[in-house]
Every structure is written in structure tokens, then in C-alpha cells.
C-alpha atoms as a PDB file:
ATOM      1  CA  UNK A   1       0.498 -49.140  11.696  1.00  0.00           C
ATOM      2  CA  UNK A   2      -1.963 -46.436  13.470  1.00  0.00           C
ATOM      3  CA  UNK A   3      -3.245 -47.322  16.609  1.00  0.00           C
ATOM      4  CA  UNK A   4      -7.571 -46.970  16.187  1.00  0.00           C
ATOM      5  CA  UNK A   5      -7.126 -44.460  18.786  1.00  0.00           C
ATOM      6  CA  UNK A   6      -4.378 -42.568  16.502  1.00  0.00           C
ATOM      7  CA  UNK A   7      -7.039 -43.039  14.012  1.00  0.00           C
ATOM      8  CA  UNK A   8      -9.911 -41.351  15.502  1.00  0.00           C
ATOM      9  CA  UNK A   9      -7.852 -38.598  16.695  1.00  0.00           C
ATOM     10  CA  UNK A  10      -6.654 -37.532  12.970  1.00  0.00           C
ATOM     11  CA  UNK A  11     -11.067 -38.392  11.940  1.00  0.00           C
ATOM     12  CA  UNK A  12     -11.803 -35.769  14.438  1.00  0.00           C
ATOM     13  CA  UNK A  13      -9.497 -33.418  13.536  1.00  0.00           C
ATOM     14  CA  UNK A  14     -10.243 -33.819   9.561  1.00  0.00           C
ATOM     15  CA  UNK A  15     -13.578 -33.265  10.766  1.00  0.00           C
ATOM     16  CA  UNK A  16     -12.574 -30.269  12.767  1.00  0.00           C
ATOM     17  CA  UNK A  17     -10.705 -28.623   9.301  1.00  0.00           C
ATOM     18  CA  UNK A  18     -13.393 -29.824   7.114  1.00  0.00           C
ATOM     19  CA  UNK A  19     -16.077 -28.277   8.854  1.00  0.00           C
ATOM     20  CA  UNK A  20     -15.078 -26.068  11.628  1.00  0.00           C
ATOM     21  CA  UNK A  21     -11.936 -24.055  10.495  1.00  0.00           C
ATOM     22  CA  UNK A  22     -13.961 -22.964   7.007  1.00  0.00           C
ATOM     23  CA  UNK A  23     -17.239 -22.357   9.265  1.00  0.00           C
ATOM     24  CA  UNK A  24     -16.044 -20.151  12.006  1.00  0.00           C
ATOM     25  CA  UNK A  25     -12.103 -20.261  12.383  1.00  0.00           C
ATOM     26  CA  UNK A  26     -10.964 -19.463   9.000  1.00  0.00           C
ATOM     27  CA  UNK A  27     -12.372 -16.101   8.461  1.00  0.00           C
ATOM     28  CA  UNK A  28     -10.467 -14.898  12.205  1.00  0.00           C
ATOM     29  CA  UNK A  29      -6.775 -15.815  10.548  1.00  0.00           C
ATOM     30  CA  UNK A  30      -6.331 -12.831   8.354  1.00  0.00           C
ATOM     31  CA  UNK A  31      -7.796 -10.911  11.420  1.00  0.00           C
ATOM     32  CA  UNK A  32      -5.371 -12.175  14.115  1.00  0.00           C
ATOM     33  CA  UNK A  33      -2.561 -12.044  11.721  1.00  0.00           C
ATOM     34  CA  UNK A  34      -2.952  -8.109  11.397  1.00  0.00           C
ATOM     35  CA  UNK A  35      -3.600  -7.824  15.277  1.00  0.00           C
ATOM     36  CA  UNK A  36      -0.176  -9.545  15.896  1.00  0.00           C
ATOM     37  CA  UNK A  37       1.499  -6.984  13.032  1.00  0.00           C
ATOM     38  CA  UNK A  38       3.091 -10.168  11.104  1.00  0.00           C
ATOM     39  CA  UNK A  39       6.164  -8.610   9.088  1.00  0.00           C
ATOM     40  CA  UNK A  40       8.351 -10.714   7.167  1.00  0.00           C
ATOM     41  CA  UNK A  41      11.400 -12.326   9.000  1.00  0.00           C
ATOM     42  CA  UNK A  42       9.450 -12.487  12.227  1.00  0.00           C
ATOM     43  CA  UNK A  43       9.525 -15.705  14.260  1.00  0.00           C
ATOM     44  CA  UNK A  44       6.350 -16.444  15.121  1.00  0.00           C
ATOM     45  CA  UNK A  45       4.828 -19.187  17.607  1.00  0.00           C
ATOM     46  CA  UNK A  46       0.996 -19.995  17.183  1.00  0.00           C
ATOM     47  CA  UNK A  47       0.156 -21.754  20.382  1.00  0.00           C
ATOM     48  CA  UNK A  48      -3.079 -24.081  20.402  1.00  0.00           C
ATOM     49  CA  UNK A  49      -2.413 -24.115  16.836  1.00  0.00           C
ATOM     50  CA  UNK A  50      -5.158 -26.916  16.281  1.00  0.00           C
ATOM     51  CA  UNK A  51      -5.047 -27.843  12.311  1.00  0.00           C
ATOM     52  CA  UNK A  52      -2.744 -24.840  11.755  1.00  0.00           C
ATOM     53  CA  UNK A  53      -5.222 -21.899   9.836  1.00  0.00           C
ATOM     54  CA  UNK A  54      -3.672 -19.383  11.397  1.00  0.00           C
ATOM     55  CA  UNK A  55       0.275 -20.894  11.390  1.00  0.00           C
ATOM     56  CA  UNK A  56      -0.803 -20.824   7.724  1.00  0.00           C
ATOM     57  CA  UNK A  57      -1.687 -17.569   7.482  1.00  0.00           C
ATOM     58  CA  UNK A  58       1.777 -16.144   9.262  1.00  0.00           C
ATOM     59  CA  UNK A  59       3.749 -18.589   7.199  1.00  0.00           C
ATOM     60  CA  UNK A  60       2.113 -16.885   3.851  1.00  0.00           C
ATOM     61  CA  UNK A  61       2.724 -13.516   5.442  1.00  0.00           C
ATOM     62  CA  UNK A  62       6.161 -14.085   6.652  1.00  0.00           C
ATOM     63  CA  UNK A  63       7.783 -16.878   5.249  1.00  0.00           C
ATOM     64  CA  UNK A  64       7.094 -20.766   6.454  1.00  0.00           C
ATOM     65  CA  UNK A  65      10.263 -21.362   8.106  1.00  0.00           C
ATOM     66  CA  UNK A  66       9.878 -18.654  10.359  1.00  0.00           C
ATOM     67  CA  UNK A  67       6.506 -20.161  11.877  1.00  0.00           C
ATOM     68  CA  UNK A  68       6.239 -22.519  14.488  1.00  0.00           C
ATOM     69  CA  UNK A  69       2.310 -24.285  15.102  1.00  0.00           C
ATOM     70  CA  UNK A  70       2.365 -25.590  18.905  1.00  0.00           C
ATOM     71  CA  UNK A  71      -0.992 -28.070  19.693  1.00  0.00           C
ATOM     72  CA  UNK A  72      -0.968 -30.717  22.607  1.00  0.00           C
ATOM     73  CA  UNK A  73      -3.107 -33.492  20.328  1.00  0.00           C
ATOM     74  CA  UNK A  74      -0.955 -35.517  17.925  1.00  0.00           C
ATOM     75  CA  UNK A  75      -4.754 -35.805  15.661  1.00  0.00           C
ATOM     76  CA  UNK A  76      -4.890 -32.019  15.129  1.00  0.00           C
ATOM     77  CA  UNK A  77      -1.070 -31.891  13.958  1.00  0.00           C
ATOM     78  CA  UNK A  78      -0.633 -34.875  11.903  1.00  0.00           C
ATOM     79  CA  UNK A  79      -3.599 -33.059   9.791  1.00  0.00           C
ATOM     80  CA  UNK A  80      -1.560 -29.499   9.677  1.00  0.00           C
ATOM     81  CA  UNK A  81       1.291 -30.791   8.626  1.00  0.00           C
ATOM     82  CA  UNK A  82      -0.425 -32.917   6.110  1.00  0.00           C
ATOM     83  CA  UNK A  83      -1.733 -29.007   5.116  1.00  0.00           C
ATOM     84  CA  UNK A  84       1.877 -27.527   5.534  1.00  0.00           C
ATOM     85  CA  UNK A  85       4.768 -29.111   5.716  1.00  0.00           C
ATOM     86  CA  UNK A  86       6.633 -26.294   5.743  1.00  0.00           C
ATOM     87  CA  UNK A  87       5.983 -24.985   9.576  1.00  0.00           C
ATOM     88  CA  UNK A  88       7.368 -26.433  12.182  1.00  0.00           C
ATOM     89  CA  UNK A  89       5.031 -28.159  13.915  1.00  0.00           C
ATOM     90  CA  UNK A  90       5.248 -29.624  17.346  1.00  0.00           C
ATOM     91  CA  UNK A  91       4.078 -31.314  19.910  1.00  0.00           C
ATOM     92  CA  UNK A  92       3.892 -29.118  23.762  1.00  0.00           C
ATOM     93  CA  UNK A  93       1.783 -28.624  26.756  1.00  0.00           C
ATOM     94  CA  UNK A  94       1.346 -24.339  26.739  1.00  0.00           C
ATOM     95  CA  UNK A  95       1.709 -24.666  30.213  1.00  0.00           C
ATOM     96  CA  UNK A  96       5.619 -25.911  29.493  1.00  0.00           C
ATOM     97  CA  UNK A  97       6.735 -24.488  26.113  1.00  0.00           C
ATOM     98  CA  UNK A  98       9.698 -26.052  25.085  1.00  0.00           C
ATOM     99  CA  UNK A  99      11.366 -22.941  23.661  1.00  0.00           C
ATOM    100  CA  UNK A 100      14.142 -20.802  25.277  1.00  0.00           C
ATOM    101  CA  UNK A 101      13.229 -17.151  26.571  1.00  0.00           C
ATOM    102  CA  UNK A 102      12.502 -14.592  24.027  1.00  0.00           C
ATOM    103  CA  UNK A 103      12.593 -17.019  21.373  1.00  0.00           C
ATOM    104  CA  UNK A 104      10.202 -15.726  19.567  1.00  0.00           C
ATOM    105  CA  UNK A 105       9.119 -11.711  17.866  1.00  0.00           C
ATOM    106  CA  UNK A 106       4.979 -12.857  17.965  1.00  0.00           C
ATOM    107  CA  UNK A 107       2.961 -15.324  19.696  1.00  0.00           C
ATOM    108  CA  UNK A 108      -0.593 -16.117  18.617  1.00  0.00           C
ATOM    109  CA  UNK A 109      -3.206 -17.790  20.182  1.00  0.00           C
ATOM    110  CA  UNK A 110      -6.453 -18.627  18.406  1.00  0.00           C
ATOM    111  CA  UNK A 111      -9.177 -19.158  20.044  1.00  0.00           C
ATOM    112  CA  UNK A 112      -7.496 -21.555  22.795  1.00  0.00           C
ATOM    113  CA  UNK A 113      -6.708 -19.446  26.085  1.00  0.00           C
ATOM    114  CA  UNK A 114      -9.896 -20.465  27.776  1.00  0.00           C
ATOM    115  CA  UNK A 115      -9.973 -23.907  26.949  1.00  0.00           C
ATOM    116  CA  UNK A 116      -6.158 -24.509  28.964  1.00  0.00           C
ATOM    117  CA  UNK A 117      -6.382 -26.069  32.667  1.00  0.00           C
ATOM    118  CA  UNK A 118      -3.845 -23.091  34.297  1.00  0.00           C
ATOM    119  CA  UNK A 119      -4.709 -19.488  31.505  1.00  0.00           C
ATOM    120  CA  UNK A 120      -2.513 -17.664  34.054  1.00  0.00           C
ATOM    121  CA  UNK A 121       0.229 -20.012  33.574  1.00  0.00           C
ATOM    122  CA  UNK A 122      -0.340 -20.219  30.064  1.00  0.00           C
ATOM    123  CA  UNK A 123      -0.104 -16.622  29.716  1.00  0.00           C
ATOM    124  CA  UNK A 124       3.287 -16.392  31.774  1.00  0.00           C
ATOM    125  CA  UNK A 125       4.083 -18.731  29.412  1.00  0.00           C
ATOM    126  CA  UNK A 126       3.688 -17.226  26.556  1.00  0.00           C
ATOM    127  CA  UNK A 127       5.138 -13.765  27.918  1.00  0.00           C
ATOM    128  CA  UNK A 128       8.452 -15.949  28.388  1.00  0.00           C
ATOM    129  CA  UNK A 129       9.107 -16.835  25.286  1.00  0.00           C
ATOM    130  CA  UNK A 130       8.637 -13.403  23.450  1.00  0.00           C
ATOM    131  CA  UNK A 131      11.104 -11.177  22.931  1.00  0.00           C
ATOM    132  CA  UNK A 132      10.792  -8.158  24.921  1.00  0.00           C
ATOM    133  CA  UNK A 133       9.660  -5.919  22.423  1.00  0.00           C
ATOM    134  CA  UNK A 134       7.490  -8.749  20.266  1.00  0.00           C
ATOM    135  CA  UNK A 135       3.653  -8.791  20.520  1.00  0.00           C
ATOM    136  CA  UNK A 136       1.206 -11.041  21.902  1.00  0.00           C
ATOM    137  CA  UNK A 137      -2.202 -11.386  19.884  1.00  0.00           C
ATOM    138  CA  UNK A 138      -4.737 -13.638  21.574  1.00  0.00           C
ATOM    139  CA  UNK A 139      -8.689 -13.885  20.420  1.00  0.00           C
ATOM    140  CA  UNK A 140     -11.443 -15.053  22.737  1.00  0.00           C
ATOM    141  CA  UNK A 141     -15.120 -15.242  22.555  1.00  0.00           C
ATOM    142  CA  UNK A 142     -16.943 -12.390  23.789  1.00  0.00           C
ATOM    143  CA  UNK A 143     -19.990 -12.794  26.072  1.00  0.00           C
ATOM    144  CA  UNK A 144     -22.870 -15.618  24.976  1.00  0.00           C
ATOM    145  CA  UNK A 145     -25.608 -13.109  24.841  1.00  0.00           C
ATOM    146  CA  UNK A 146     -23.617 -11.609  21.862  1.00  0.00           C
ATOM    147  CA  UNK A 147     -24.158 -15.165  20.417  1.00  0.00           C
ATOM    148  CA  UNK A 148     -27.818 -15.583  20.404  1.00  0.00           C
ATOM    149  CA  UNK A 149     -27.470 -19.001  18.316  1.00  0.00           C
ATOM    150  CA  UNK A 150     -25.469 -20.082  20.907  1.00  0.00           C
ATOM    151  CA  UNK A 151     -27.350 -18.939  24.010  1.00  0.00           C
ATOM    152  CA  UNK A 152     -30.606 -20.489  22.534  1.00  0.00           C
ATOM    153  CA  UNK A 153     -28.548 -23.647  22.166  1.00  0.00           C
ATOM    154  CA  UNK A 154     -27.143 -23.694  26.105  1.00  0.00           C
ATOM    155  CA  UNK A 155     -31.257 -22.937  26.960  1.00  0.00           C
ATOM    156  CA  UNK A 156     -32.096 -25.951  24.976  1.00  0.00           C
ATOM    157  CA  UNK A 157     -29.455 -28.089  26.773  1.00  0.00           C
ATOM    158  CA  UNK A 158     -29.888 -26.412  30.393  1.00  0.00           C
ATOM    159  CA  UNK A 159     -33.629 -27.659  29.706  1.00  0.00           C
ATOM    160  CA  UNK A 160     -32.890 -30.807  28.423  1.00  0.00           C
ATOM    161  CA  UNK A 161     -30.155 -32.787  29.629  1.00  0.00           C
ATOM    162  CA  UNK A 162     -29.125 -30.263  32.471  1.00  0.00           C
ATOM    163  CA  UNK A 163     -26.687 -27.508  33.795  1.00  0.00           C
ATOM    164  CA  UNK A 164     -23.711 -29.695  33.082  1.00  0.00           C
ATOM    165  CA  UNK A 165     -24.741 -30.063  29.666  1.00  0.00           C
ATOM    166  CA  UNK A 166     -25.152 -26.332  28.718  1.00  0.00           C
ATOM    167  CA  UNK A 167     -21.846 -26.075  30.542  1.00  0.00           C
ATOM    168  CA  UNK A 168     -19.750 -27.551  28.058  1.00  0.00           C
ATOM    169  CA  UNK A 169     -21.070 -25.456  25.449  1.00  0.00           C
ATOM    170  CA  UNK A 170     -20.270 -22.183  28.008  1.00  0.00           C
ATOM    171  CA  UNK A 171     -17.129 -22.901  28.298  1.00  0.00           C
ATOM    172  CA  UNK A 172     -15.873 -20.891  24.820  1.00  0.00           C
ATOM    173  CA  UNK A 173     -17.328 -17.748  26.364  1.00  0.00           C
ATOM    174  CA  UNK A 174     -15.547 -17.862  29.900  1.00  0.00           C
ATOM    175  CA  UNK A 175     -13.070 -15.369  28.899  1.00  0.00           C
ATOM    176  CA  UNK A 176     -15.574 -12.517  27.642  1.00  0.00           C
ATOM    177  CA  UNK A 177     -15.199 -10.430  30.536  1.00  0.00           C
ATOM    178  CA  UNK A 178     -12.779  -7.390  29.308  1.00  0.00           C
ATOM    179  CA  UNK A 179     -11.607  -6.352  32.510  1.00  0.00           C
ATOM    180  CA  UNK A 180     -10.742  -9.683  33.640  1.00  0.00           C
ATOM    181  CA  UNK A 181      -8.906 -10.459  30.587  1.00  0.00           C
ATOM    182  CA  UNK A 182      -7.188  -7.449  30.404  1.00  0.00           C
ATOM    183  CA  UNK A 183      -5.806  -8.036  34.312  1.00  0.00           C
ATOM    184  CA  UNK A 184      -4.439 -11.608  33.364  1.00  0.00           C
ATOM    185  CA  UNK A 185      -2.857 -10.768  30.353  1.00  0.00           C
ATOM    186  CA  UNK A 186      -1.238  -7.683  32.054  1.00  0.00           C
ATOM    187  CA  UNK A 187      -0.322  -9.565  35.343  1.00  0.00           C
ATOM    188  CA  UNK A 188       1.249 -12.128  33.151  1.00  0.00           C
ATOM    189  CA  UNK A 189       3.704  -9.537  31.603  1.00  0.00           C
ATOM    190  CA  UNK A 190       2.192  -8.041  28.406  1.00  0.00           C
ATOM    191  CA  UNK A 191       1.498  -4.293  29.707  1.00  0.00           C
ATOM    192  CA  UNK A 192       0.164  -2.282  28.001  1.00  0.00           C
ATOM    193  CA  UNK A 193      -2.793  -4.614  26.485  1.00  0.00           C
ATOM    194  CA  UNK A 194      -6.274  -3.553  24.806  1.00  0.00           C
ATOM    195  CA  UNK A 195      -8.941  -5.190  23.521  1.00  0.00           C
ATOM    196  CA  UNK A 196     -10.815  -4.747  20.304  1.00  0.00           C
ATOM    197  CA  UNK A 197     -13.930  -6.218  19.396  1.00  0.00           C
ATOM    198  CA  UNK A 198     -14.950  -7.576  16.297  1.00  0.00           C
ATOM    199  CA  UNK A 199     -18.306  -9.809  14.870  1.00  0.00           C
ATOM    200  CA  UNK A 200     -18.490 -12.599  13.192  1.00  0.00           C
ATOM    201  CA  UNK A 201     -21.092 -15.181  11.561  1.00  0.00           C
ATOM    202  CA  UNK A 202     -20.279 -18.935  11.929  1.00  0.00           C
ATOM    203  CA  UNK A 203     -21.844 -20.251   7.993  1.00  0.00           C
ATOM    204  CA  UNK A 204     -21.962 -24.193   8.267  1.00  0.00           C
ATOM    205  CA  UNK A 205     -23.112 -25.912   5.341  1.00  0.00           C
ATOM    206  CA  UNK A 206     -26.349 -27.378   7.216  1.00  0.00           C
ATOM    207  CA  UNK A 207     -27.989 -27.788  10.693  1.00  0.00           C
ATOM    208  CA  UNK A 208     -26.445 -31.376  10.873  1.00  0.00           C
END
């Protein structure tokens, strides 16, 4: 029997597929996919994997049981492998990755690395377990202004409710500094990096 905390966990999640991957992470997959180079027969670890889009995406690229999906919240990967059985899906703090060194020929990360308590650590992490000539693909927000929905939004909510309320919704942009990035991803072990920009529109079916 699931626990009602069990419960909400896989309602939020459903919610988070239903409405979020199709509104603003689903159109990034195909897009991270060809940043990481997937190629058949590659191992591949998506880290933060959430509901899996991406882990999909490298499974149909490269073959399901060479993908691995990696999310800390049981909600978010009962619903993925509910999606797709066929990755292997697990349970992990990024921070600890419960894989051997160089385990893996691509690591992905979605849309995660500035949501994780230590990104340093996370990074190192990450480095660890790739094989020494694999690639590392991560995606991060650029800078609110580039976001104007947003930045009205965190105005509204500065105004409103207060600093600690436009806060939360800051947080996805805290990595959008290039330089910065490009320093922590380097001092973590993934030399040379680069950075390449693309835009997006987040579509939701209505304002509610």
C-alpha cells in the first residue's frame, strides 16, 4: 500500500510530465542529446533525470539498455519507469553516484546543476564516472533578463510577497554566468568546455 506521502510525490511528478516536460523540457531532449554526441553502444548516465525525457531520448538514440536515468525523488522515478521500463533507473544523491570510475562514455544533466546543494561536488562527480575520453553535456538557464516572462514574474513577487519569494523563482537562473560556469566545469575535470547558447519558448496550455 502507498504511503499518502508516496502518493503525492508520484501526483507531483505526473503533474511535472503532464505539464512541464511537454511545456518547456521536452523540446531541450533532442537538443542535449546532439550536444552530448549520443552514438549507439554508448553508456550513458542522465543525472537529475526527473521523469526521464531526456534518458528517453538517449535510450531511442542508443539503445535502452545502455541508459541509466539517476533522480534523488522516488515520485519523479516511479513515473519514468512507468514511461520506460527499459532504462535503468535508480535511485542516488549526485553528490555520491553509486557507479565505479569511468563507468560511463556520456553523462547528461538536464536542467538540474543549479538546483544541487554542493554543483562543485556534483560536477567532480560527474567527471568521475566518465570515461576519460566520454563527454559531459550539461544545460542551464541563461540570465533572467533573457526571460522577460520570468523577470516580470520575480517583479511581481519581489513586490508582493517579498525578496524571498522572487528568490525561489531566481534560483533556475543562478548558473547563467558563462565565465563562472565555464571555471567550475573546468576545475571539476572536463577541460576543454564551451558553451553554446540556444532560445527557447516555454508553450503551456493556459495561464493556470
Amino acid at each position: 500500500m502507498a504511503h499518502a506521502g508516496e502518493t503525492a510525490a508520484q501526483d507531483a511528478a505526473r503533474v511535472y510530465e503532464e505539464l512541464f516536460v511537454p511545456a518547456i523540457f521536452g523540446a531541450w531532449a533532442s537538443r542535449m542529446a546532439e550536444a552530448a554526441d549520443l552514438r549507439p553502444g554508448h553508456r550513458v548516465l542522465d543525472v537529475a533525470c526527473g521523469t526521464g525525457v531526456l534518458a528517453r531520448e538517449a535510450a531511442a538514440r542508443g539503445g535502452a539498455g545502455n541508459v541509466t536515468g539517476l533522480d534523488a525523488l522516488d515520485g519523479m522515478l516511479a513515473v519514468a519507469r512507468g514511461r520506460s521500463p527499459e532504462v535503468a533507473w535508480r535511485q542516488g544523491d549526485v553528490h555520491e553516484l553509486p557507479f565505479e570510475a569511468a563507468s560511463f562514455d556520456r553523462v547528461t544533466c538536464q536542467f538540474g546543476l543549479m538546483f544541487f546543494a554542493d554543483r562543485d561536488r556534483a560536477l567532480q562527480e560527474m567527471v568521475r564516472v566518465l570515461r576519460p575520453d566520454g563527454r559531459l553535456a550539461l544545460s542551464v538557464f541563461d540570465a533572467v533578463s533573457q526571460s522577460p516572462g520570468y523577470a516580470d514574474f520575480i517583479g511581481v513577487l519581489d513586490r508582493t510577497l517579498g525578496r524571498s519569494a522572487g528568490d525561489a523563482l531566481r534560483a533556475p537562473f543562478a548558473l547563467s554566468d558563462p565565465n563562472d560556469l565555464i571555471q567550475r566545469v573546468e576545475a571539476a575535470g572536463a577541460a576543454p568546455a564551451r558553451i553554446v547558447t540556444h532560445g527557447g519558448v516555454a508553450r503551456f496550455p493556459s495561464l493556470r
